[in-house]
Protein backbone atom coordinates (compact mmCIF):
# COMPACT_ATOMS: atom_id res chain seq x y z
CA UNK A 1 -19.50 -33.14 -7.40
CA UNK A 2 -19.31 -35.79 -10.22
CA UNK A 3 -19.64 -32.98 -12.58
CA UNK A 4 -17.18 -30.77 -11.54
CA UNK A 5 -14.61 -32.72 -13.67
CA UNK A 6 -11.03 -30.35 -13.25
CA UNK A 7 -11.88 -30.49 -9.41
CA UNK A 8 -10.85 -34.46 -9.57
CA UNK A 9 -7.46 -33.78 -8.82
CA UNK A 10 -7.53 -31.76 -5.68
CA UNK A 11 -10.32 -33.46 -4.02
CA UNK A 12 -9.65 -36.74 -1.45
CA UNK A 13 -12.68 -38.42 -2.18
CA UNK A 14 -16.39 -36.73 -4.19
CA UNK A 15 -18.57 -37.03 -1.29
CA UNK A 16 -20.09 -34.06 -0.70
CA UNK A 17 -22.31 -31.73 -2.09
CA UNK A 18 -22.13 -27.84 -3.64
CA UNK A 19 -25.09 -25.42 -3.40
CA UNK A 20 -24.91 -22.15 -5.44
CA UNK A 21 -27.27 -19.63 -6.86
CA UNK A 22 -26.80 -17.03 -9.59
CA UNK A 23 -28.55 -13.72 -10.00
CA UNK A 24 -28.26 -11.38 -13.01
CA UNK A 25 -28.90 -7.86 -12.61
CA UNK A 26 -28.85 -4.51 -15.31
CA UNK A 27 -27.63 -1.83 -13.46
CA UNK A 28 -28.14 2.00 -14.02
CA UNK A 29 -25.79 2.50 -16.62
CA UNK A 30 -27.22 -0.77 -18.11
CA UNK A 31 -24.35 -3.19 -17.61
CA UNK A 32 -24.92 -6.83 -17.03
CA UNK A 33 -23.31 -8.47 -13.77
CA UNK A 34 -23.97 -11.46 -12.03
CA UNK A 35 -24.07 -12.20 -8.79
CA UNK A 36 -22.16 -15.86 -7.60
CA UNK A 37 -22.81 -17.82 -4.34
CA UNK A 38 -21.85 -20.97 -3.70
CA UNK A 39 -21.46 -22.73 -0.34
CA UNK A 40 -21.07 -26.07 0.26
CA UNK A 41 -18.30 -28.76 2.26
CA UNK A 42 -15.69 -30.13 -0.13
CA UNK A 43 -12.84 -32.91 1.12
CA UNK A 44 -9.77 -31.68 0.05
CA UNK A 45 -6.11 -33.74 -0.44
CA UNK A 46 -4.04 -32.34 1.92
CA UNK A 47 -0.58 -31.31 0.35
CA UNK A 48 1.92 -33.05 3.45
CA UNK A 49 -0.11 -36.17 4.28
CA UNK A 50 -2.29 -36.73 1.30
CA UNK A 51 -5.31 -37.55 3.32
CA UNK A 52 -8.70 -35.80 3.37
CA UNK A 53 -9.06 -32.10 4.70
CA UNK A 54 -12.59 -31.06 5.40
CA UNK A 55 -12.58 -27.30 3.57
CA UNK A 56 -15.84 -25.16 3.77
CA UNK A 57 -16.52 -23.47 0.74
CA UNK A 58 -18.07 -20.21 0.33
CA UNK A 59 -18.20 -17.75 -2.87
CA UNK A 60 -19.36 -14.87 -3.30
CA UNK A 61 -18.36 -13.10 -6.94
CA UNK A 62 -19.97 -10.39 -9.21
CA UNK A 63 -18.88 -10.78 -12.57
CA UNK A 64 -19.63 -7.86 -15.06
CA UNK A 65 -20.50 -9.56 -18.57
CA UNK A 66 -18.24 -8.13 -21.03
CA UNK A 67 -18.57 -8.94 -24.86
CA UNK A 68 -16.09 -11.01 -26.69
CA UNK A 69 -13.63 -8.62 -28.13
CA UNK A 70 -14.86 -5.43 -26.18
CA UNK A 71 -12.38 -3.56 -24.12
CA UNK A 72 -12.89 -3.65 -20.46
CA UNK A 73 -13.02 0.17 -19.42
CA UNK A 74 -9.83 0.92 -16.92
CA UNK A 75 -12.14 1.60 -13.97
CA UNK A 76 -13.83 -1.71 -14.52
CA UNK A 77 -10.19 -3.18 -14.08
CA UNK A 78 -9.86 -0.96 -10.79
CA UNK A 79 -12.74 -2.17 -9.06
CA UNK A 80 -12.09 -4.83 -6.85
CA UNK A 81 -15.64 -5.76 -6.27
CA UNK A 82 -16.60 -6.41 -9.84
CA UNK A 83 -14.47 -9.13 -12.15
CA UNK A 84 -15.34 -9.06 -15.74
CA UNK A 85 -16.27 -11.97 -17.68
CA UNK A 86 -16.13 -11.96 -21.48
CA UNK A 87 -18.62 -13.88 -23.20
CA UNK A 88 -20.00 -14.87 -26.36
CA UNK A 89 -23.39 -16.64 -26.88
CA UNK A 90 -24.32 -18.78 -23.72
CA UNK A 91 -22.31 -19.03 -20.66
CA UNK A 92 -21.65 -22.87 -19.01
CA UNK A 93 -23.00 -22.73 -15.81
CA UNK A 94 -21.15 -25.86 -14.30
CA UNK A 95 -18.30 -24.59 -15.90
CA UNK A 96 -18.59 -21.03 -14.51
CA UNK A 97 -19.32 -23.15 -10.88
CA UNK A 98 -16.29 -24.82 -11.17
CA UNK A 99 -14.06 -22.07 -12.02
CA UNK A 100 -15.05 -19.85 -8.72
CA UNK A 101 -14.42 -22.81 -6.46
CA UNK A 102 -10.81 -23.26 -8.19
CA UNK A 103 -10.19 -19.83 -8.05
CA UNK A 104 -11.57 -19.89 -4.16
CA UNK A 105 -9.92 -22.54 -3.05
CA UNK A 106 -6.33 -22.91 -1.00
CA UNK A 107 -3.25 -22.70 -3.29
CA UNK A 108 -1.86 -25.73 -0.92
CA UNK A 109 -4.48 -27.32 1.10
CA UNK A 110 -2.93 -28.78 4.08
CA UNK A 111 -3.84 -29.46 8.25
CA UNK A 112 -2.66 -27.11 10.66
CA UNK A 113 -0.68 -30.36 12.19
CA UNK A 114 -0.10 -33.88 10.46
CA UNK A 115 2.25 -36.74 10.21
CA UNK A 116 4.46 -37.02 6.70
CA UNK A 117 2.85 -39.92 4.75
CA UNK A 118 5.41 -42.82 5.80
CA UNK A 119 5.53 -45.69 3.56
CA UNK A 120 7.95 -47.61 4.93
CA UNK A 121 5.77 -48.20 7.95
CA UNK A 122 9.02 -47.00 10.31
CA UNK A 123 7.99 -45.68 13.97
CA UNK A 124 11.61 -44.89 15.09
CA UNK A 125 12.27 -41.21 13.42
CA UNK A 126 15.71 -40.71 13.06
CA UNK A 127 17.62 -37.78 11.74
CA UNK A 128 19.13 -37.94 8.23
CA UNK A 129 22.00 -35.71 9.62
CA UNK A 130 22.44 -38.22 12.57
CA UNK A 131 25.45 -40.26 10.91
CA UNK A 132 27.31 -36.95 9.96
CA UNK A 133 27.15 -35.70 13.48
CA UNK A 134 28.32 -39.00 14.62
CA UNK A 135 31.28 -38.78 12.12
CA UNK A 136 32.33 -34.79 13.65
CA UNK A 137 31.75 -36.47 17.08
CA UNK A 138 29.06 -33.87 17.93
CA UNK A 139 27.36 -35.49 20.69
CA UNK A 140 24.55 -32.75 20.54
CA UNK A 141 25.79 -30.89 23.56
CA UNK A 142 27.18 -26.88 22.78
CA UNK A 143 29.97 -25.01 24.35
């Protein structure tokens, strides 16, 4: 996970560990796609609490290798099972890694249920509306 540099930011802590496998295949029409799995446990800041969420992480991509600077045919862009990837020379495995998990992962990770980060270390919730409704001498009751 130490590797995975622009994931820094999103994680809680980089304990864990990320399994993946790639497979390249030529196809009938002799196009080059790859195949992307990766599975693995990542501990994710939540977005309301800021404390670790447990996230499972599981990929599966195919990519269809595209040449830098070659047009990607329209029903290439119309199949939803194949992105393209445009590349020239070697492709950055890591990098490519890293990129599917960011792409995978929840816009705004957060529990289904937890407590607003409080820093102020105050039990006794009160409502920030509370001194206007004591003003209009609403005692909470309705007519």
């Amino acid at each position: 996970m130490a590797k995975f540099t622009r994931l820094t930011d999103v994680l809680s802590n980089q304990n864990g560990t990320v399994s993946y496998r790639i497979d390249g295949e030529l196809d009938a029409e002799r196009k080059l796609t790859l195949h992307v799995a990766a599975h693995g446990k990542l501990s994710l800041r939540c977005q309301r609490c800021l404390e670790a969420l447990a996230w499972d992480l599981a990929v599966d991509t195919r990519l269809q290798l595209i040449r830098a600077g070659q047009a990607i045919p329209d029903e290439e862009l119309e199949n939803d099972e194949t992105d393209a990837l445009e590349v020239e020379g070697e492709i950055d495995v890591l990098a490519l890694i890293e990129d599917e998990i960011l792409l995978a992962m929840p816009l705004a990770p957060r529990h289904e249920r937890c407590g607003l980060p409080n820093p102020g270390g105050d039990t006794d919730e009160k409502s920030p509306f509370a001194v206007l409704a004591a003003l209009r001498g609403d005692t909470g009751s309705k007519a």
